[in-house]
N, C-alpha and C. Protein backbone atom coordinates (compact mmCIF):
# COMPACT_ATOMS: atom_id res chain seq x y z
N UNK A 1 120.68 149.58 135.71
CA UNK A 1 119.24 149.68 135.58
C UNK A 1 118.85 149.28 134.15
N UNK A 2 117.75 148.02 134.17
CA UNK A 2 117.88 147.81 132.92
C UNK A 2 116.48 148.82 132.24
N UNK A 3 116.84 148.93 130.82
CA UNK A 3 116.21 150.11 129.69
C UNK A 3 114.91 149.03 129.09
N UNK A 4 114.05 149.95 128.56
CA UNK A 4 113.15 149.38 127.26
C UNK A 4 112.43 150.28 126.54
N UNK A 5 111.78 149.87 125.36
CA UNK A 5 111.41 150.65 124.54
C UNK A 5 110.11 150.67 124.94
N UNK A 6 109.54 151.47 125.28
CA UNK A 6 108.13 152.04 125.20
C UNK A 6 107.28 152.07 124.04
N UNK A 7 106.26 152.18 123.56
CA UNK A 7 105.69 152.15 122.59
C UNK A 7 104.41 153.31 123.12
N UNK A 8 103.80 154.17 122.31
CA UNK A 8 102.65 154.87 122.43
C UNK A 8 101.98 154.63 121.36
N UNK A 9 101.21 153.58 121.21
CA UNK A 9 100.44 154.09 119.82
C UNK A 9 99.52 154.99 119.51
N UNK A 10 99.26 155.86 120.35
CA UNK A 10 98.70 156.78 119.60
C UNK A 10 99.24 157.89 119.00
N UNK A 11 100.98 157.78 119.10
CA UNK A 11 101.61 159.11 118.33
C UNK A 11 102.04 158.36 117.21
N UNK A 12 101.90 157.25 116.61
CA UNK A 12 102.28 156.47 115.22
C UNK A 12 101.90 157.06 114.04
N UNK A 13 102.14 157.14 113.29
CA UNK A 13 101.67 157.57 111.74
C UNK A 13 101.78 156.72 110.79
N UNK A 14 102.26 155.45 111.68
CA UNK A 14 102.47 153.88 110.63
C UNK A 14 103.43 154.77 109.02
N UNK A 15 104.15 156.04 109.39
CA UNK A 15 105.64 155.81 108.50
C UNK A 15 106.48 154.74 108.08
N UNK A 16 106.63 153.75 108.64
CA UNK A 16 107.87 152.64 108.84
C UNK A 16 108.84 153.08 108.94
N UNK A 17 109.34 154.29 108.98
CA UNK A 17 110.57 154.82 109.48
C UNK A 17 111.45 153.87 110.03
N UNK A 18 110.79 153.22 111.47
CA UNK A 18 111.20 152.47 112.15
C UNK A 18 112.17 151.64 112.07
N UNK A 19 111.07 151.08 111.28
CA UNK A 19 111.42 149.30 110.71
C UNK A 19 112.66 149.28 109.75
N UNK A 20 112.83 150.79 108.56
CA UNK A 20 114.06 151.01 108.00
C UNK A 20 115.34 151.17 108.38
N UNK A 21 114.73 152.21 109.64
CA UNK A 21 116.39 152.43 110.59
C UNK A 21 116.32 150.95 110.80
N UNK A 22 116.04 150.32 111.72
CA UNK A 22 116.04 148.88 112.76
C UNK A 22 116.78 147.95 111.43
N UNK A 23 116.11 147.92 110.21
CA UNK A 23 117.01 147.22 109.39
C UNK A 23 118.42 147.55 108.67
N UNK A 24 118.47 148.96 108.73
CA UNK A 24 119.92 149.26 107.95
C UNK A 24 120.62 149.34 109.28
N UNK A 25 120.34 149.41 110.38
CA UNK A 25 121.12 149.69 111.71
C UNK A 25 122.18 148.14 111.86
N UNK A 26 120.90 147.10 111.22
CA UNK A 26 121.65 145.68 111.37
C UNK A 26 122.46 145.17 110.04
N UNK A 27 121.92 145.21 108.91
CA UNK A 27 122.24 144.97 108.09
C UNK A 27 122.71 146.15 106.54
N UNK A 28 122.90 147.33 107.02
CA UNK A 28 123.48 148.18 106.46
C UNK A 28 122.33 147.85 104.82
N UNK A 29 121.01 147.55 104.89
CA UNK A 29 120.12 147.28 104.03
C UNK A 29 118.62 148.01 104.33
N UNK A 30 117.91 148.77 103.20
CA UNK A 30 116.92 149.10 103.78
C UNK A 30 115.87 148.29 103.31
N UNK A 31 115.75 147.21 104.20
CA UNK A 31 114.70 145.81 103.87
C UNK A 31 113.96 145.69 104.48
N UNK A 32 112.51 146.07 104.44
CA UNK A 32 111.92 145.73 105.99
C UNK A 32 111.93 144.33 106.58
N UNK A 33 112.17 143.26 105.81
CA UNK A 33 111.80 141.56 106.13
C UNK A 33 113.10 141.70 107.06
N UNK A 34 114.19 142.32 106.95
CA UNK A 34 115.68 142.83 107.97
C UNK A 34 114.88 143.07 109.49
N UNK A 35 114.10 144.12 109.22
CA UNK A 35 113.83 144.75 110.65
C UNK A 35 113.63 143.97 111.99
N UNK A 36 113.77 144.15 113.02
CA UNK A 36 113.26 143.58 114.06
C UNK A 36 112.24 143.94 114.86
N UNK A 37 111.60 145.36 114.75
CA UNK A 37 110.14 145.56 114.98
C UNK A 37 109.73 145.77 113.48
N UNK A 38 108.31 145.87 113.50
CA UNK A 38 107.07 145.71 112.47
C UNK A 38 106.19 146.90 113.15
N UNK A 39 105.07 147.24 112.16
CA UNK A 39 104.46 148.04 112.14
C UNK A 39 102.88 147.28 112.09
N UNK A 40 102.30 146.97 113.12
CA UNK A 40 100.60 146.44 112.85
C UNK A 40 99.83 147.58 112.64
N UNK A 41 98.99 147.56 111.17
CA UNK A 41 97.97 148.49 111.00
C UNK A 41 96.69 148.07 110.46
N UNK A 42 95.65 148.52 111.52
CA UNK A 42 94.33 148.49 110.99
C UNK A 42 94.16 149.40 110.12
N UNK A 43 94.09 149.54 109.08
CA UNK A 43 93.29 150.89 107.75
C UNK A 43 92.19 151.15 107.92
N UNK A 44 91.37 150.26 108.14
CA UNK A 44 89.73 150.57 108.24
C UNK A 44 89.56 151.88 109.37
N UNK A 45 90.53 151.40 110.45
CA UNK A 45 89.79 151.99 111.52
C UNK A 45 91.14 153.15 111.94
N UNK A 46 92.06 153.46 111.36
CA UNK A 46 92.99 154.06 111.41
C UNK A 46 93.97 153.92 112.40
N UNK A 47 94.49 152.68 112.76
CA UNK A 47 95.28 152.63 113.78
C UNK A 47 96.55 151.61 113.86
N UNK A 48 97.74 152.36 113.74
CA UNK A 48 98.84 151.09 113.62
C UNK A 48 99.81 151.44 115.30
N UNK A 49 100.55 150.39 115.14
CA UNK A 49 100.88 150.45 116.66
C UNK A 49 102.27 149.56 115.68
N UNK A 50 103.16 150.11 116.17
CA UNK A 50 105.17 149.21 115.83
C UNK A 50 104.44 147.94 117.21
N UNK A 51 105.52 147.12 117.09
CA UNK A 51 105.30 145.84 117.33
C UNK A 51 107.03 145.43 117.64
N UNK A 52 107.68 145.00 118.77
CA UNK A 52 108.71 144.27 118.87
C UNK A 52 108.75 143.38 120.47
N UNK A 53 110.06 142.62 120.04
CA UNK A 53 110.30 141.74 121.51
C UNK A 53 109.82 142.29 122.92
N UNK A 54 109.00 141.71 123.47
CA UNK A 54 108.63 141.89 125.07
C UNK A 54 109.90 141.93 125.75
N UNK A 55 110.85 140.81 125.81
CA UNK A 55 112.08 140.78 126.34
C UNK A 55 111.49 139.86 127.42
N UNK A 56 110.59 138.54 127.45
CA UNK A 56 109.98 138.64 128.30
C UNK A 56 110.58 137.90 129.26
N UNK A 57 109.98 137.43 130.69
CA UNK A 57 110.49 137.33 131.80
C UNK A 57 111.08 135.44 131.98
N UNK A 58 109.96 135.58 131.04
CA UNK A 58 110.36 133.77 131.29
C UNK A 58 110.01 133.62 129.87
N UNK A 59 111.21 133.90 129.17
CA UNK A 59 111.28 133.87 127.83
C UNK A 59 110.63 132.45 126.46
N UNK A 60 109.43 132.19 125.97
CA UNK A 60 109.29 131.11 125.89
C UNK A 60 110.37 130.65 124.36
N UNK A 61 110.80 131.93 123.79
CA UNK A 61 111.82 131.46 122.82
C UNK A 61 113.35 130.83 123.20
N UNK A 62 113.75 131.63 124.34
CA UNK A 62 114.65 130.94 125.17
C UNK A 62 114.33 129.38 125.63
N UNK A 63 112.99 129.29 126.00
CA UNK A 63 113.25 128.12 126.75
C UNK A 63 112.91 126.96 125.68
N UNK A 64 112.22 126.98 124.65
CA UNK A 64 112.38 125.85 123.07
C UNK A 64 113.90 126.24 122.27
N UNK A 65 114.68 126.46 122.74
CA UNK A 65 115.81 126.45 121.88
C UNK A 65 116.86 125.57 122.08
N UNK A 66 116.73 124.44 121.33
CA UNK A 66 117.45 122.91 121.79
C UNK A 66 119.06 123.16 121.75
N UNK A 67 119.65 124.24 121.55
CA UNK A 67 120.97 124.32 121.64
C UNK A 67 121.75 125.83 122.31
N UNK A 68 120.37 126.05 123.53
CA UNK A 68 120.67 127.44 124.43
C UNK A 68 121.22 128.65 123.47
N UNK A 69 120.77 128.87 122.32
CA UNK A 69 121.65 130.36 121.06
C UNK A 69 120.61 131.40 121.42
N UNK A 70 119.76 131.12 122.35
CA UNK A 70 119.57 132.26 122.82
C UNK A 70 119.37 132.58 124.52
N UNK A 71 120.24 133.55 125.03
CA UNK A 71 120.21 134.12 126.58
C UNK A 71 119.98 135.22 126.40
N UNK A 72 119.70 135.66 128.18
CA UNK A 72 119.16 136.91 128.25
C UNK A 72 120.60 137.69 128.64
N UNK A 73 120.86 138.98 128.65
CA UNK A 73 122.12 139.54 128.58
C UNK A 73 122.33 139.98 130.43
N UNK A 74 123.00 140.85 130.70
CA UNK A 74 123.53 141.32 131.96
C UNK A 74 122.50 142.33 131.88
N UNK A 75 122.21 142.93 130.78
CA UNK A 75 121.43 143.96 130.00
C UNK A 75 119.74 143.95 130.42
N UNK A 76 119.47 142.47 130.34
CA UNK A 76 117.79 141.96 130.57
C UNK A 76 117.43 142.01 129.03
N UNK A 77 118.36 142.32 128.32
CA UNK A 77 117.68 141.76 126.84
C UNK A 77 117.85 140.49 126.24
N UNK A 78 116.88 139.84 125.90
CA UNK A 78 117.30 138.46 125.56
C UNK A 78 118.28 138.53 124.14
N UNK A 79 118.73 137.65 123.61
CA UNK A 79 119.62 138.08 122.62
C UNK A 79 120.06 136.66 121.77
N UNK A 80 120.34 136.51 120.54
CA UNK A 80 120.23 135.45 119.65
C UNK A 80 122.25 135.06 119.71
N UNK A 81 122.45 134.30 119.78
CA UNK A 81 123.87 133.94 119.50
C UNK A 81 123.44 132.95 118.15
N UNK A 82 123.68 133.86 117.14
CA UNK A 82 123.55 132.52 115.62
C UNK A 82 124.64 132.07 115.21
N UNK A 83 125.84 131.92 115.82
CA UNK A 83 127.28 131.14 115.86
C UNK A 83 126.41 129.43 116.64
N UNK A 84 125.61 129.66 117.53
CA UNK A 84 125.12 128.73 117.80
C UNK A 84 123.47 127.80 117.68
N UNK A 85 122.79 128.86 116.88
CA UNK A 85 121.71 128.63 116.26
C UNK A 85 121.86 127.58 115.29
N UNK A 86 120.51 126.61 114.80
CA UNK A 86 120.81 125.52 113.94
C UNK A 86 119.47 126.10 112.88
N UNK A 87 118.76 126.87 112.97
CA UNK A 87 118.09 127.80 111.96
C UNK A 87 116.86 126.70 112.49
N UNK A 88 116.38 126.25 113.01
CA UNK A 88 115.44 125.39 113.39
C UNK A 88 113.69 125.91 113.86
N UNK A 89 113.81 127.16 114.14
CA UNK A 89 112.51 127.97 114.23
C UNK A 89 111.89 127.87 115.09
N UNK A 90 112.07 126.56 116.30
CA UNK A 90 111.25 126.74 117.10
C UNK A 90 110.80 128.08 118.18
N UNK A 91 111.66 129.19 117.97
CA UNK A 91 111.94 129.97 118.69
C UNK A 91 110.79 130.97 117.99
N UNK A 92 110.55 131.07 116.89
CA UNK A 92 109.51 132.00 115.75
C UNK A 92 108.23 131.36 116.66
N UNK A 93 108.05 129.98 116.52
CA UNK A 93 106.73 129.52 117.14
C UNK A 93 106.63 129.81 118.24
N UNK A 94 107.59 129.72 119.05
CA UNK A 94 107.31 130.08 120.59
C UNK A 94 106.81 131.20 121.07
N UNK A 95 106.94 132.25 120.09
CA UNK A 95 107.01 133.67 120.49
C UNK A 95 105.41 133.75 120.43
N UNK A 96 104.47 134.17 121.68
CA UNK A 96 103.31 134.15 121.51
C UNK A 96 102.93 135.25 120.93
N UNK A 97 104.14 136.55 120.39
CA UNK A 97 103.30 137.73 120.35
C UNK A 97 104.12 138.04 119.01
N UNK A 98 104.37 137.03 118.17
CA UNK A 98 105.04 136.77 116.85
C UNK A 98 106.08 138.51 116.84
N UNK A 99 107.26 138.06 117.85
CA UNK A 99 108.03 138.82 117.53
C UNK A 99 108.70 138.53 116.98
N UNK A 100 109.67 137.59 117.29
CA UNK A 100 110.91 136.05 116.86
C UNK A 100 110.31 136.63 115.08
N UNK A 101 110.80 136.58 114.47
CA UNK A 101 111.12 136.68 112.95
C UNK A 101 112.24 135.92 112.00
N UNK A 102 112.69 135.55 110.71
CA UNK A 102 113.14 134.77 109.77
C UNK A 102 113.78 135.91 109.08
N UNK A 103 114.87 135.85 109.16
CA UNK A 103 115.53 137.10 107.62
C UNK A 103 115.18 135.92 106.52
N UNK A 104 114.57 136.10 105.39
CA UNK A 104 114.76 135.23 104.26
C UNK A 104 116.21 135.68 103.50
N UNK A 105 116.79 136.55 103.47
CA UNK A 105 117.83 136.60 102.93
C UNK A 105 119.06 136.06 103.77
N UNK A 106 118.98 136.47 105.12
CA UNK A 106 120.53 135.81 106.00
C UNK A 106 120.04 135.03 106.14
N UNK A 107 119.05 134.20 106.14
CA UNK A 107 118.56 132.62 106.66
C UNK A 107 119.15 132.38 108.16
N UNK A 108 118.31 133.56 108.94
CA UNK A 108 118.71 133.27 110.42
C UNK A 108 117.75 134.20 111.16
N UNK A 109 117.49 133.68 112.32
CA UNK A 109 116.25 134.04 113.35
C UNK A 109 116.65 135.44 113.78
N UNK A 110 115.71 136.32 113.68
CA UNK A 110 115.74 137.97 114.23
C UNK A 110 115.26 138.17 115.17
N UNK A 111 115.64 138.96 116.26
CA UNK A 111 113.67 139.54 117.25
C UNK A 111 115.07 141.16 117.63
N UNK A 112 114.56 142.18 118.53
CA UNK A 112 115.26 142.62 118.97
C UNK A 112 116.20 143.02 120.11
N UNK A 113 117.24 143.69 120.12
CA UNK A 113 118.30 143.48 120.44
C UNK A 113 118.43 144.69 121.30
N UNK A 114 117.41 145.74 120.71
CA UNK A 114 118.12 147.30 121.54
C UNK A 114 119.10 147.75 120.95
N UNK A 115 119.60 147.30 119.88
CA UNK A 115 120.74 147.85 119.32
C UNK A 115 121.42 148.01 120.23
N UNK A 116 121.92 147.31 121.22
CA UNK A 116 123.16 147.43 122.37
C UNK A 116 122.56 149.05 122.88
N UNK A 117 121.98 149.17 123.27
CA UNK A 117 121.40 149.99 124.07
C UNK A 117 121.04 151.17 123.44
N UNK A 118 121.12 151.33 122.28
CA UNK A 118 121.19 153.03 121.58
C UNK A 118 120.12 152.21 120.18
N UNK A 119 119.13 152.39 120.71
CA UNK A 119 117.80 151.84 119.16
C UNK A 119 117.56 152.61 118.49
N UNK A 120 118.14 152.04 117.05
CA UNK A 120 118.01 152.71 115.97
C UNK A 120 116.33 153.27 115.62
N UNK A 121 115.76 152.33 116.05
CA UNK A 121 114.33 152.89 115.60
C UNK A 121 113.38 153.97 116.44
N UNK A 122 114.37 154.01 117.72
CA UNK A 122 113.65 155.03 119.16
C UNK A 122 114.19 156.77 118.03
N UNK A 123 115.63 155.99 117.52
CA UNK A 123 116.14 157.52 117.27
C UNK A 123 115.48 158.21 115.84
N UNK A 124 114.81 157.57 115.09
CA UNK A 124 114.22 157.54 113.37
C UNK A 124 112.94 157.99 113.64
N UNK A 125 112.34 157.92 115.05
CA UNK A 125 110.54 157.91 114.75
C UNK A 125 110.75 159.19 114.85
N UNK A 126 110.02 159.82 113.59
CA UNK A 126 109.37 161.19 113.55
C UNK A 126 108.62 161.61 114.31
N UNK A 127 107.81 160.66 115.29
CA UNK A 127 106.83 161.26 115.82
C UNK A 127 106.64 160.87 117.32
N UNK A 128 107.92 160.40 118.04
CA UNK A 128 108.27 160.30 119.16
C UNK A 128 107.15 159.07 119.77
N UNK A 129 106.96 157.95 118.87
CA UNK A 129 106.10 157.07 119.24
C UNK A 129 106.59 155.87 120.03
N UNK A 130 108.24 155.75 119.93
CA UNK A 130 108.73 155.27 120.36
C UNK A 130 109.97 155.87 121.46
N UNK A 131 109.73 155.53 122.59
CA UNK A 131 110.77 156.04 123.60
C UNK A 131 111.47 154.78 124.50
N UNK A 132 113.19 155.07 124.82
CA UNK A 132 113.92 154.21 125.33
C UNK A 132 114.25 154.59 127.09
N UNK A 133 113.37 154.01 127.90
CA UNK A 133 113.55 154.36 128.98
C UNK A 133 113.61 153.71 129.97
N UNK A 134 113.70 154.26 131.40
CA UNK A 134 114.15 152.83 132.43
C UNK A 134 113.04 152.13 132.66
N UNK A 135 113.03 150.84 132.74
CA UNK A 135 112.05 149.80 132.75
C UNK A 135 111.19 150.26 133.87
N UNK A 136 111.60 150.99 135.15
CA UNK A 136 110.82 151.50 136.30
C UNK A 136 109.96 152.32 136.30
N UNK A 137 110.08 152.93 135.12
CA UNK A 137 109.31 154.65 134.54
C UNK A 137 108.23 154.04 133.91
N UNK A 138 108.10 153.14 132.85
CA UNK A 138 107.19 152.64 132.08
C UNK A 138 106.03 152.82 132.65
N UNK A 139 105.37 151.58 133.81
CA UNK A 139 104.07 152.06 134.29
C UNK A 139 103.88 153.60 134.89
N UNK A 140 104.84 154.45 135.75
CA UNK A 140 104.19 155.68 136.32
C UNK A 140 104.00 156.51 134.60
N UNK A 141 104.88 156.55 133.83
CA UNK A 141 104.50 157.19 132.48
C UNK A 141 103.11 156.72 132.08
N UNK A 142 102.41 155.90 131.72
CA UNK A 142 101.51 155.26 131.48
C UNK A 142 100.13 155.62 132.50
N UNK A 143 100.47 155.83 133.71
CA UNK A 143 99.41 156.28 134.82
C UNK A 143 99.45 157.64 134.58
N UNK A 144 100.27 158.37 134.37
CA UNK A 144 100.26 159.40 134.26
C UNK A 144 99.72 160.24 133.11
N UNK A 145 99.67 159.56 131.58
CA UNK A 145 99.34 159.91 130.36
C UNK A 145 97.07 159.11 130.70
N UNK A 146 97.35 158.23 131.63
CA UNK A 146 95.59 157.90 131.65
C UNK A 146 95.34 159.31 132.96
N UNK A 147 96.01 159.57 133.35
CA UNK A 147 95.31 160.32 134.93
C UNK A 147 95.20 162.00 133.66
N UNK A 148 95.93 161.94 132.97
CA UNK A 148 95.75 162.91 132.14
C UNK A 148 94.56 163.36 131.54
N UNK A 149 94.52 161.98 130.62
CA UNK A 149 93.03 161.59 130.09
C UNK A 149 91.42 162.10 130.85
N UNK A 150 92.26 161.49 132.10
CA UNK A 150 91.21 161.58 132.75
C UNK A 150 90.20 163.18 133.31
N UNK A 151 91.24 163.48 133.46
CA UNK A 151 91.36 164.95 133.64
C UNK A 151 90.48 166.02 132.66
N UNK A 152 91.09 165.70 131.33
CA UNK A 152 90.54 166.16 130.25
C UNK A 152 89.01 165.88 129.73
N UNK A 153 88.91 164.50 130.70
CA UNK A 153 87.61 164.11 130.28
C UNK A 153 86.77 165.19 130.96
N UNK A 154 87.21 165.43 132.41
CA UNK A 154 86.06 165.80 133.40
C UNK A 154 86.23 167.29 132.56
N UNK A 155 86.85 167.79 132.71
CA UNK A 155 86.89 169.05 131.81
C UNK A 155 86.01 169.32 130.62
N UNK A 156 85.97 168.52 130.13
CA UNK A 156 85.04 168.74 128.93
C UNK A 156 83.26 168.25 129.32
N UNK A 157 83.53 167.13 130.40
CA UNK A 157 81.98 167.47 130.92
C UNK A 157 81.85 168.82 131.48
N UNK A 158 82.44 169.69 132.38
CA UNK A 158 82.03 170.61 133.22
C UNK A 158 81.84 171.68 132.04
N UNK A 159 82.01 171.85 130.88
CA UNK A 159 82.15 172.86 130.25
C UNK A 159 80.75 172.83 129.17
């Protein structure tokens, strides 16, 4: 059964926690330009949301990569082979949701990996904003946190 990381942004505190584990997990460095998720934050309006690979279905970084260095695993995670990468980037452009990333220091293409199934950054968030679960759960979790909502709403009209 394949896994993924969930995201809630509304339990974020834009810490970067994340992004530190995710980078010393790979590179035994605490760099964020390392990491493979990111942290998007609005300040004005108080709201950051982590940010990583969709894993997506019809991968468009997979499919611009003129020398196949990247497949999807047994796993359903797509995954970089840089033994066969030519550092060429088209794979950064492809990514419509600018996950695909550049280490400037290893001079080689990032996105994530799942840390082989145990994510360093699911296990670092202080604030449980990130969860690793079966890809099948995702939407009923999600219906279930709005049917919640919903709930709470009518509640506070009747009162």
């Amino acid at each position: 059964m394949e896994k993924t990381i969930m995201i809630d942004p509304e339990k974020c505190t834009s810490c970067l926690i994340c992004e530190l584990e995710c980078a010393f997990n790979h590179t035994r460095e605490c760099r964020p330009s390392a990491s493979r998720i990111s942290v998007a934050s609005w300040e004005k309006v108080g709201i950051a949301t982590p940010v990583l690979c969709f894993q997506c279905n019809d991968s468009p970084c997979k499919n611009v990569c003129p020398t196949n260095a990247i497949e999807r695993g047994a796993d359903g995670v797509v995954k970089i082979d840089n033994s066969l990468c030519i550092k060429c980037k088209a794979c950064i452009s492809a990514c419509p949701f600018g996950c695909m990333k550049f280490d400037p220091v290893r001079k080689e293409p990032i996105k994530c990996d799942q840390c082989g199934g145990d994510p360093a950054c699911v296990k670092g968030c202080p604030s449980n904003a990130l969860l690793y679960i079966n890809s099948e759960d995702v939407a009923t979790m999600k219906l279930e946190k709005y049917v919640s909502k919903v709930r709470n709403a009518e509640k506070e009209d009747v009162v």
